[in-house]
Protein backbone atom coordinates (compact mmCIF):
# COMPACT_ATOMS: atom_id res chain seq x y z
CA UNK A 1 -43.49 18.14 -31.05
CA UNK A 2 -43.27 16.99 -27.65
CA UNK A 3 -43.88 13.28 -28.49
CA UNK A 4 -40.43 13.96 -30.91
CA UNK A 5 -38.98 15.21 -27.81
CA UNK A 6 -39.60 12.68 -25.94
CA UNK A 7 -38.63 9.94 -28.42
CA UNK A 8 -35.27 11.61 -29.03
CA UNK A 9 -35.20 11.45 -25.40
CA UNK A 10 -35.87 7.71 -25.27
CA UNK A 11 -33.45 7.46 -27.51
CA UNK A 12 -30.74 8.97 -26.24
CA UNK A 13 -31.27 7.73 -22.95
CA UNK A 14 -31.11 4.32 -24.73
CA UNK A 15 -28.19 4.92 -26.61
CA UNK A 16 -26.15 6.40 -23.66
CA UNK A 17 -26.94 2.76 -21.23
CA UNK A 18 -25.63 0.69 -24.32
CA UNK A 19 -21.78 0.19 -24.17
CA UNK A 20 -20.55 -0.33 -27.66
CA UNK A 21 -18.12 -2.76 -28.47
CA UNK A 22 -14.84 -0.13 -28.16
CA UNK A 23 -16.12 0.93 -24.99
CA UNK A 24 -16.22 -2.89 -23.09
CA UNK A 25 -12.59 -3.23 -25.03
CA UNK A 26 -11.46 0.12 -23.10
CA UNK A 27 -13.05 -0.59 -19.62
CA UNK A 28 -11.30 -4.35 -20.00
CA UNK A 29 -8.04 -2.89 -20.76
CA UNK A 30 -8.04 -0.18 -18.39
CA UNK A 31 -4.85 -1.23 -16.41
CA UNK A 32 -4.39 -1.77 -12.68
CA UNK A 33 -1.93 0.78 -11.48
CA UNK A 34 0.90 0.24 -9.23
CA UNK A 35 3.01 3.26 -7.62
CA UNK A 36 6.61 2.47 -6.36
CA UNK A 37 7.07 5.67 -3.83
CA UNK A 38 10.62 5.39 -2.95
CA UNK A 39 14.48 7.37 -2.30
CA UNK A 40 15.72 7.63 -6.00
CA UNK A 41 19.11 9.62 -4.83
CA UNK A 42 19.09 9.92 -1.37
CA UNK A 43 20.86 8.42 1.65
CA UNK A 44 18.11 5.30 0.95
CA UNK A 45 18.21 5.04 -2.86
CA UNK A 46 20.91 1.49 -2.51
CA UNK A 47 18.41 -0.82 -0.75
CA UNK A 48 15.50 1.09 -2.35
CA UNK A 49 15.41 3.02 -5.28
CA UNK A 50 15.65 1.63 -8.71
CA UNK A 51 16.07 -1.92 -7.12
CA UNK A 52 12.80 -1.60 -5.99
CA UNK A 53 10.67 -0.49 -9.11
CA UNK A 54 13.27 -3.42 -10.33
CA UNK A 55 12.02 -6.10 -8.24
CA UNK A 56 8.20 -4.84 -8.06
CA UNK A 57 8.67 -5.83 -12.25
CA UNK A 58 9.97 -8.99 -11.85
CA UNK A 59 6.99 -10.19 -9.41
CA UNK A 60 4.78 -8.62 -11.97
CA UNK A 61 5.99 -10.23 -14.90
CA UNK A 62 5.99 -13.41 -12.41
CA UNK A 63 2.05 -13.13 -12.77
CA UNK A 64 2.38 -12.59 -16.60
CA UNK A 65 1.84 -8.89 -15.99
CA UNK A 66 -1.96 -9.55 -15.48
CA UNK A 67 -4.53 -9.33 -13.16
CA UNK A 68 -8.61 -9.22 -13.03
CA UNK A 69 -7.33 -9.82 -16.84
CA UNK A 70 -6.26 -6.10 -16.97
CA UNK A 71 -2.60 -5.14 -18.01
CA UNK A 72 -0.40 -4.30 -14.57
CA UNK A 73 1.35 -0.70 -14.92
CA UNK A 74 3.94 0.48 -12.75
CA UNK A 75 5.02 3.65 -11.82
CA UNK A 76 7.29 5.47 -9.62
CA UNK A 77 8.30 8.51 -8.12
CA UNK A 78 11.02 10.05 -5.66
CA UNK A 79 9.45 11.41 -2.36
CA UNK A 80 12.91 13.04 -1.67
CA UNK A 81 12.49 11.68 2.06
CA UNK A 82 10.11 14.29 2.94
CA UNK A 83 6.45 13.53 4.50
CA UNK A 84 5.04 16.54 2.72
CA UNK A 85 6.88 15.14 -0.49
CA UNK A 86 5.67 12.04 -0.33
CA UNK A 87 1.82 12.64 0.93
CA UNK A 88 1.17 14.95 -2.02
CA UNK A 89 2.69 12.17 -4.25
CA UNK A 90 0.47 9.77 -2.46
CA UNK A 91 -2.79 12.38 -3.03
CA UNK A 92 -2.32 12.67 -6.76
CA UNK A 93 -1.29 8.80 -7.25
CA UNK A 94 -4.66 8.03 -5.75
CA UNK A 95 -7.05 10.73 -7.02
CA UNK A 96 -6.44 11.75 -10.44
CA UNK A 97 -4.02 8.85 -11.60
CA UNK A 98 -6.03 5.81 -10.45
CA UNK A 99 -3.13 4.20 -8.25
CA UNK A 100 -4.55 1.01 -6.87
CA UNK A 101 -1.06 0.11 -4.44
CA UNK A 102 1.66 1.99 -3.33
CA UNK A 103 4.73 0.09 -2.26
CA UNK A 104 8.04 0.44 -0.69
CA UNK A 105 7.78 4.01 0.94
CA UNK A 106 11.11 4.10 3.13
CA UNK A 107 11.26 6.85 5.77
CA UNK A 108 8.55 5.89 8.51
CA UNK A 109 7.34 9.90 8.61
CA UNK A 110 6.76 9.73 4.95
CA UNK A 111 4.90 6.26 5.76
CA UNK A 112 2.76 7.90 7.84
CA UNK A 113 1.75 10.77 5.96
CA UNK A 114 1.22 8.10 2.98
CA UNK A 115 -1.24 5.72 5.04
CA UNK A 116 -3.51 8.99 6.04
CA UNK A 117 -4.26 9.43 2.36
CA UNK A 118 -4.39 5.32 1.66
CA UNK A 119 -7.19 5.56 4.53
CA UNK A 120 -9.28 8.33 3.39
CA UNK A 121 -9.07 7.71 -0.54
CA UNK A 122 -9.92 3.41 0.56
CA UNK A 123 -6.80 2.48 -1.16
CA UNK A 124 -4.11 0.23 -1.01
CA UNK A 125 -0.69 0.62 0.95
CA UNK A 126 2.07 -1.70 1.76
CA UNK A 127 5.61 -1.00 3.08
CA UNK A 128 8.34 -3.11 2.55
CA UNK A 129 11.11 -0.22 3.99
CA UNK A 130 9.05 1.67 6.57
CA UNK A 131 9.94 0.26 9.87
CA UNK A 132 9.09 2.04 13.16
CA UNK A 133 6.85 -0.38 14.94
CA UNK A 134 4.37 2.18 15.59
CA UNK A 135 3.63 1.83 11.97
CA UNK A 136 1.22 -1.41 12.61
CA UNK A 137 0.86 0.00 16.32
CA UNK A 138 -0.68 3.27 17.46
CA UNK A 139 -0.86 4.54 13.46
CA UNK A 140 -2.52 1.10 11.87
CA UNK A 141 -4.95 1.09 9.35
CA UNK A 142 -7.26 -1.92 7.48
CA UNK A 143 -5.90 -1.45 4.25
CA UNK A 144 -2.09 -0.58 5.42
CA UNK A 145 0.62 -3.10 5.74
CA UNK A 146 4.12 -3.53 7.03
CA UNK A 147 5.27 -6.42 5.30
CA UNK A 148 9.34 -6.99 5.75
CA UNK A 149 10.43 -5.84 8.84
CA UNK A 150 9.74 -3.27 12.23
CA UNK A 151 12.11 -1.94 14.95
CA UNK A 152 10.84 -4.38 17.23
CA UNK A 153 11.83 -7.22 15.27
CA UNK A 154 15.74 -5.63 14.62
CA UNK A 155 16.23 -4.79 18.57
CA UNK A 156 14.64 -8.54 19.86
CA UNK A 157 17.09 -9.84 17.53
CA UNK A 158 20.16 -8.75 17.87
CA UNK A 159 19.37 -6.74 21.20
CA UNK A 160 19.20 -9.92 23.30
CA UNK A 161 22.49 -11.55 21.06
CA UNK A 162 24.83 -8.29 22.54
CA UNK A 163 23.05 -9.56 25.74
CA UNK A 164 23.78 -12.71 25.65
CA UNK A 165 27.72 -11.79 25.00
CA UNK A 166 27.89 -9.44 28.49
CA UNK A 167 26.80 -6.54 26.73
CA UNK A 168 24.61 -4.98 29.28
CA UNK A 169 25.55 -1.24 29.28
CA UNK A 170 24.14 0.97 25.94
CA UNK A 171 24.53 4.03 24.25
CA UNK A 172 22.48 5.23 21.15
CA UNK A 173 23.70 7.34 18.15
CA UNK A 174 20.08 7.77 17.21
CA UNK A 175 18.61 9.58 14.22
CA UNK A 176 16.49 11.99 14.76
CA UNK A 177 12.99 10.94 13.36
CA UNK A 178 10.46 8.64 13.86
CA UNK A 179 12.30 5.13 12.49
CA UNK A 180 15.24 6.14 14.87
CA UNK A 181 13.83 7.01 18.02
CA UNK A 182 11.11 3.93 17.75
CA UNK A 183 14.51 1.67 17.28
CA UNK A 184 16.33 3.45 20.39
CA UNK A 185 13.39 2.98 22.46
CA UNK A 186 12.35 -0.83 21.29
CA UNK A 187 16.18 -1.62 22.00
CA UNK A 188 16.18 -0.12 25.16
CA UNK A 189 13.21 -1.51 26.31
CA UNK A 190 14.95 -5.04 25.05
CA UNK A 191 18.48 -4.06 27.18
CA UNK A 192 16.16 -3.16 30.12
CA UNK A 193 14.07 -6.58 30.03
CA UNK A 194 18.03 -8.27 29.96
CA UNK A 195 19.23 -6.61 32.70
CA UNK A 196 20.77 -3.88 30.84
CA UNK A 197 20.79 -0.02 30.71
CA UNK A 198 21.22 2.62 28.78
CA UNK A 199 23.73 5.09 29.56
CA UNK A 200 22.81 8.06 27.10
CA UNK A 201 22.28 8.67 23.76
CA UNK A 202 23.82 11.35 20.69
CA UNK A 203 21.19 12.31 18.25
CA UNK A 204 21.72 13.59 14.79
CA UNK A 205 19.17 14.92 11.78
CA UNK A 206 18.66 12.92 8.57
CA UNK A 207 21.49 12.72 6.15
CA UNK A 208 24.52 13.96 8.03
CA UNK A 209 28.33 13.92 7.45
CA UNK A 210 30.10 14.37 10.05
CA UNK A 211 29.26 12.09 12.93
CA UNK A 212 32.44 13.20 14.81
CA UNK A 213 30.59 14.71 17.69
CA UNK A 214 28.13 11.71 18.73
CA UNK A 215 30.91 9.40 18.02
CA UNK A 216 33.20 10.92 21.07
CA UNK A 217 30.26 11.19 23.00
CA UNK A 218 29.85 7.40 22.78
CA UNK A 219 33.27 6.13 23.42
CA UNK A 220 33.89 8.63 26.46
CA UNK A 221 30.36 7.02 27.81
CA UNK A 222 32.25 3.76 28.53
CA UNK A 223 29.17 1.50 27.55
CA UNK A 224 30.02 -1.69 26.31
CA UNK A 225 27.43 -1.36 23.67
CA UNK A 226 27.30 1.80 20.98
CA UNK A 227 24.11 0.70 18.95
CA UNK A 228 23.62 3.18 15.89
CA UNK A 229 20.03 3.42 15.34
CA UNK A 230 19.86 4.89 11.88
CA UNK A 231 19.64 3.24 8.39
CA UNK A 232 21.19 4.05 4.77
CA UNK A 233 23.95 6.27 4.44
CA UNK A 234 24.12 7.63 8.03
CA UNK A 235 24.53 4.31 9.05
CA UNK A 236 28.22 3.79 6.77
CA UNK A 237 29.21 7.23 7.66
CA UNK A 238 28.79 6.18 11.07
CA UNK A 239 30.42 3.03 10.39
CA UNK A 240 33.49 4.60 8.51
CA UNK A 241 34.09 7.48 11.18
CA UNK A 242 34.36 4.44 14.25
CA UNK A 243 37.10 3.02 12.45
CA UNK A 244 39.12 6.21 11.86
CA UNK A 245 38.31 6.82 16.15
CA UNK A 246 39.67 3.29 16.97
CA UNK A 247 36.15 1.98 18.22
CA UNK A 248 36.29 -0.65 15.31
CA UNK A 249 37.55 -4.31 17.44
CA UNK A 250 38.26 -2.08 20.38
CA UNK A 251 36.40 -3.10 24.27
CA UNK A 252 33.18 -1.20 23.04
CA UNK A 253 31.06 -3.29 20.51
CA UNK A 254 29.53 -1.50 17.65
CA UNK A 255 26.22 -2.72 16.53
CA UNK A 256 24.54 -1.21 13.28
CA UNK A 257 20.86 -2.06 14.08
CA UNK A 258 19.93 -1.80 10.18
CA UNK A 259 22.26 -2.90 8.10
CA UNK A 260 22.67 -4.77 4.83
CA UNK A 261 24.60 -6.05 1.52
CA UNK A 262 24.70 -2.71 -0.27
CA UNK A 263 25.54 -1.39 3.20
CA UNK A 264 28.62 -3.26 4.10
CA UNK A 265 29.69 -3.13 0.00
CA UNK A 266 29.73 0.84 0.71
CA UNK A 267 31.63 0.61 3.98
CA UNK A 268 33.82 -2.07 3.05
CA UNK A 269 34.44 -5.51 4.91
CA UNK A 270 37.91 -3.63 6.48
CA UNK A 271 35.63 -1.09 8.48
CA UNK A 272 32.28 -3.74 8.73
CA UNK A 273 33.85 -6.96 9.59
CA UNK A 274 32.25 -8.69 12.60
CA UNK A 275 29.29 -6.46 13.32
CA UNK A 276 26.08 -8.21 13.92
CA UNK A 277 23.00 -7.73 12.05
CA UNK A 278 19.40 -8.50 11.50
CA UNK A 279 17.32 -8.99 8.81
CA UNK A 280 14.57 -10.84 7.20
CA UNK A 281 16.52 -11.90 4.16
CA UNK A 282 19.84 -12.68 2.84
CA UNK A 283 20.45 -13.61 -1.22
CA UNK A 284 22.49 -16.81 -0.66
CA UNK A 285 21.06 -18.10 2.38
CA UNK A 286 19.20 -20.92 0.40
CA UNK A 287 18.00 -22.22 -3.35
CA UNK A 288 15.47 -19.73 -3.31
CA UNK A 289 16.74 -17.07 -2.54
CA UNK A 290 19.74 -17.49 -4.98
CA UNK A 291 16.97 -18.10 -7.58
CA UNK A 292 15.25 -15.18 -6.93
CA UNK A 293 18.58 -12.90 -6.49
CA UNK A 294 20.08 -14.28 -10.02
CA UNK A 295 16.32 -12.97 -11.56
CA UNK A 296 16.97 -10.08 -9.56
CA UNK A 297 20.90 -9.18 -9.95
CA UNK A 298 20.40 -10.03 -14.28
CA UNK A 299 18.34 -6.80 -13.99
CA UNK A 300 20.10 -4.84 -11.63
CA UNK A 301 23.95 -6.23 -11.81
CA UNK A 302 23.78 -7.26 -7.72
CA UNK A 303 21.58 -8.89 -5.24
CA UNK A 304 18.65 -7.30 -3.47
CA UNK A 305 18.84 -5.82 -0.46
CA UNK A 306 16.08 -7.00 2.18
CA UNK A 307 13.79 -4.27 1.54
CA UNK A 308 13.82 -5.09 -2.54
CA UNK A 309 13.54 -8.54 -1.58
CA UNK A 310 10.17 -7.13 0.10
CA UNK A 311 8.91 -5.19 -2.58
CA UNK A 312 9.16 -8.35 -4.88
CA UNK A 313 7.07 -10.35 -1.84
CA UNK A 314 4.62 -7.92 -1.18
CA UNK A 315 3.80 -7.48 -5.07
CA UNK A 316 3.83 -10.98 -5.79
CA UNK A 317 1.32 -11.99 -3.00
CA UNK A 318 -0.65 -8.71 -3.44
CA UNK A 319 -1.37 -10.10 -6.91
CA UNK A 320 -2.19 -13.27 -5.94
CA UNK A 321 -4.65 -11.99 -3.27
CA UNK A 322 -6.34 -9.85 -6.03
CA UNK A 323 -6.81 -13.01 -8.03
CA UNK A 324 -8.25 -14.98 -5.72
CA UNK A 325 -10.61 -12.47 -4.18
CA UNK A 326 -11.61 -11.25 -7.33
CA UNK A 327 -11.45 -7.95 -6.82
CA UNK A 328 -9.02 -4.79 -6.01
CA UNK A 329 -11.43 -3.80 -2.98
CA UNK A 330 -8.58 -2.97 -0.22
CA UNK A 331 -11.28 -5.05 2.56
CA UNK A 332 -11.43 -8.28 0.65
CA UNK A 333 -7.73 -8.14 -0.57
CA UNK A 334 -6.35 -7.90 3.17
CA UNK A 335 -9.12 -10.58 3.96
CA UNK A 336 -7.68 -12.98 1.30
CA UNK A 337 -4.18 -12.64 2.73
CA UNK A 338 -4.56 -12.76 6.13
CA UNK A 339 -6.24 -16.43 5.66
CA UNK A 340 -2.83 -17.50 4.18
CA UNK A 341 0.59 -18.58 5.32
CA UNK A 342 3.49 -17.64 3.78
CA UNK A 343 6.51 -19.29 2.63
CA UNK A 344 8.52 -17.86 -0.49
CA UNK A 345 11.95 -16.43 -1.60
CA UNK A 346 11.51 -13.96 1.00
CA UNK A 347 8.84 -15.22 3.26
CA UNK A 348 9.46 -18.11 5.83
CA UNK A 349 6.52 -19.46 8.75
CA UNK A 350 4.63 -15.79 7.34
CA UNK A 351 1.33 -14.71 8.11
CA UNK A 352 -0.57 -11.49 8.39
CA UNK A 353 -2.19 -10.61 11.71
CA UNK A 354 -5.09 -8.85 12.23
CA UNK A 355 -2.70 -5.61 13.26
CA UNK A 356 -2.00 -5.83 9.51
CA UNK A 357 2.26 -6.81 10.42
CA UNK A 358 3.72 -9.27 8.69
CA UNK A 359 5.43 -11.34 10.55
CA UNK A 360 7.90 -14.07 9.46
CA UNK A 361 11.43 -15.73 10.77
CA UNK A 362 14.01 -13.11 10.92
CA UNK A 363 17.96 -13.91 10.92
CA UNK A 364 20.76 -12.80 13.43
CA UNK A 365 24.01 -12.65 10.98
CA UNK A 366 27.10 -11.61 11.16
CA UNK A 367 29.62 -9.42 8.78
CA UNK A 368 32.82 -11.76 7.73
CA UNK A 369 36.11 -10.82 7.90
CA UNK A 370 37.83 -9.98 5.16
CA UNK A 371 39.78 -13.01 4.32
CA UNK A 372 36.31 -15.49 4.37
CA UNK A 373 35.04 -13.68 1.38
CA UNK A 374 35.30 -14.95 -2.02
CA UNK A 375 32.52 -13.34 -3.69
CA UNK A 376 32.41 -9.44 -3.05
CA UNK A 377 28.29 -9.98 -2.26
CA UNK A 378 28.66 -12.76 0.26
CA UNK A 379 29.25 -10.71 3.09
CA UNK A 380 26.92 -12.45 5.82
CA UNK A 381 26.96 -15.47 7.39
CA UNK A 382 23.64 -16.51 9.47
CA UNK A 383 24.45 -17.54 12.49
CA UNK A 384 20.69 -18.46 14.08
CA UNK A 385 17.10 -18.23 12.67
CA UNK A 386 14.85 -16.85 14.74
CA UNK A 387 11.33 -18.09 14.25
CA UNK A 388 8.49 -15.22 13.60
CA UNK A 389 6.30 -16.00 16.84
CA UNK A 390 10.22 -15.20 18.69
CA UNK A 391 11.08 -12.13 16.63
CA UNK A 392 7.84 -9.91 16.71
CA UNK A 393 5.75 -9.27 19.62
CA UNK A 394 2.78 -10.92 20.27
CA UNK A 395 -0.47 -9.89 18.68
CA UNK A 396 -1.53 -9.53 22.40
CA UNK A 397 0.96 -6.77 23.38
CA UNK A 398 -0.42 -4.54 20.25
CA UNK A 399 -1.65 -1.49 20.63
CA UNK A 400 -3.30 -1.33 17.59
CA UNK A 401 -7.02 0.37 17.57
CA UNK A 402 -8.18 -2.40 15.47
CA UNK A 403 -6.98 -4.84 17.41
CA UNK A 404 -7.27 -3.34 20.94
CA UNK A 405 -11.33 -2.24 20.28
CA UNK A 406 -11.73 -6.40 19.92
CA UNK A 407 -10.38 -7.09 23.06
């Protein structure tokens, strides 16, 4: 009896370290899973939302929807703009639905509670709309990255271009959370470096209407700079309300800090006309761009905003990095692209530092007026290209812990 035992044992124990033929097909075809965690509805959901998950796709079916040989799927999910939101999303993505990558993630709070859980669970995480610098400073992580843009890059820009035109006084309608107060104070600190000053600032919560209040409080400060450091649709309420107070082409220049096509469509060239912006990407700046936008727009009926532009990079090269390092391990993926440079639809003179930022040429542009405007999307003109190693800080100046504990 016991030498039956132990045969059926043997057996079994055989049996079990065999894989039949179904169960290598199964393990093969188990897909790689990729999370878009973004605003579906908010004040975020134009240069996010659908048009994200949208352009995510297209880089995926760019790769023939493939990779390690395993079937791509993609997901997404609304985090509502809320860190809790968004870090329980993150949680379950990662431990019971086998996310490999979450991308987009606009809202640098919900960023941050997103990257705690991308560090602990050894997964992947990389933001195309999250962009307080702090991000790939104090709060950087190996297998985190800020791909498209960081509130450094937006105040160098177009901080030292109000400079440069005499405008050396400031005043900050700021939102109140972490992307807005790490754009006041990189600004500042850009004003301050110029010979400039800040005379005050009006803060406001997330998503508000009536902008009345800061708006006085600016134009009775008498700077000759009222910077709104805010994004989405506080940015073209803020926009719309200046107009109806007369600041609009009066002595005080207006400069929206984050602003772009779907934007200025909302505010309307009347109310937008001649602000200057910053961004990393414009749809008909080039061939590729418009080649990439017409993929885009046939999907979504309009160009991509920067950010979607982003999400398309960052899932495009992600892929590629997984090919060529064989493997979804967050270590060797992040290896694989930081040995590469970068030059794409959205990507110009790009390469990932060891801080995990992306950086890349950014453009100073500038709203037309009305009556240059032809097509209702071709509502920029560049007016100078500044080149990455100009627009982000240098790799020395970071306070990153995995860059500072090398030094």
């Amino acid at each position: 009896m016991k030498r039956r035992t132990f045969l059926a044992g043997l057996g079994a124990t055989s049996l079990a370290g065999i894989a039949s033929p179904a169960m290598v097909r199964a393990a093969s075809d188990t897909p790689l899973k990729f999370g878009v965690l973004t605003d579906m509805t908010g004040l975020f959901a134009d240069n996010g939302g659908a048009g994200s998950v949208a352009a995510a796709q297209l880089a995926i079916d760019e790769c023939g929807g493939k990779a390690l040989g395993k079937p791509i799927q993609l997901i997404s999910a609304d985090h509502l703009n809320k860190p809790d939101v968004g870090g329980n999303i993150a949680r379950q993505w990662y431990d019971q639905e086998g996310v490999d990558v979450i991308l987009d993630v606009p809202v640098s709070s919900v960023c941050i509670a997103v990257q705690t859980f991308a560090k602990e669970r050894n997964k992947m995480f990389i933001t195309s709309a999250g962009g307080s610098a702090d991000l790939s400073g104090k709060f950087c992580s190996p297998n985190f990255i800020q791909w498209t843009y960081t509130t450094y890059a937006l105040a160098n820009v177009a901080g030292k271009a109000m400079l440069q035109r005499g405008g050396d006084s400031w005043f900050f309608i700021v939102a109140d959370y972490a992307f807005g107060q790490a754009l006041e104070r990189d600004v500042t600190e850009v004003a301050v470096r110029g010979g400039g000053k800040s005379l005050g600032r009006a803060p406001h919560p997330i998503n508000t209407a009536d902008f009345s209040s800061q708006i006085l409080t600016a134009k009775s400060s008498g700077a000759k700079v009222i910077a709104v450091a805010n994004a989405g649709s506080d940015t073209q309420n803020v926009i719309k309300q200046a107009e109806e107070f007369g600041l609009m082409g009066g002595d005080q220049k207006m400069i929206a800090l984050l602003l772009d096509v779907n934007d200025i469509r909302s505010v309307g060239l009347k109310s937008a006309q001649g602000l200057l912006v910053t961004s990393g990407f414009y749809w008909n700046m080039d061939d590729r761009t418009r080649e990439f936008s017409k993929r885009y727009a046939a999907k979504m009926g309009k160009p991509p905003s920067m950010m979607q532009a982003g999400v398309y990079s960052s899932t495009l090269n992600y892929i590629k990095s997984v090919e060529a390092a064989n493997t979804k391990d967050p270590a060797a993926v992040v290896k694989d692209l930081q040995g590469r440079t970068f030059d794409d639809a959205f990507l110009r003179n790009g390469k990932l530092r060891p801080d995990n930022l992306m950086v890349h040429d950014m453009y100073l542009a500038e709203v037309r007026k009305q009556n240059e405007v032809s097509d209702p999307y071709d509502v920029l003109k560049i007016l100078a290209t500044v080149k990455s190693e100009e627009a982000f800080p240098p790799l020395s100046a970071s306070v990153c812990p995995m860059v500072t504990a090398k030094k």
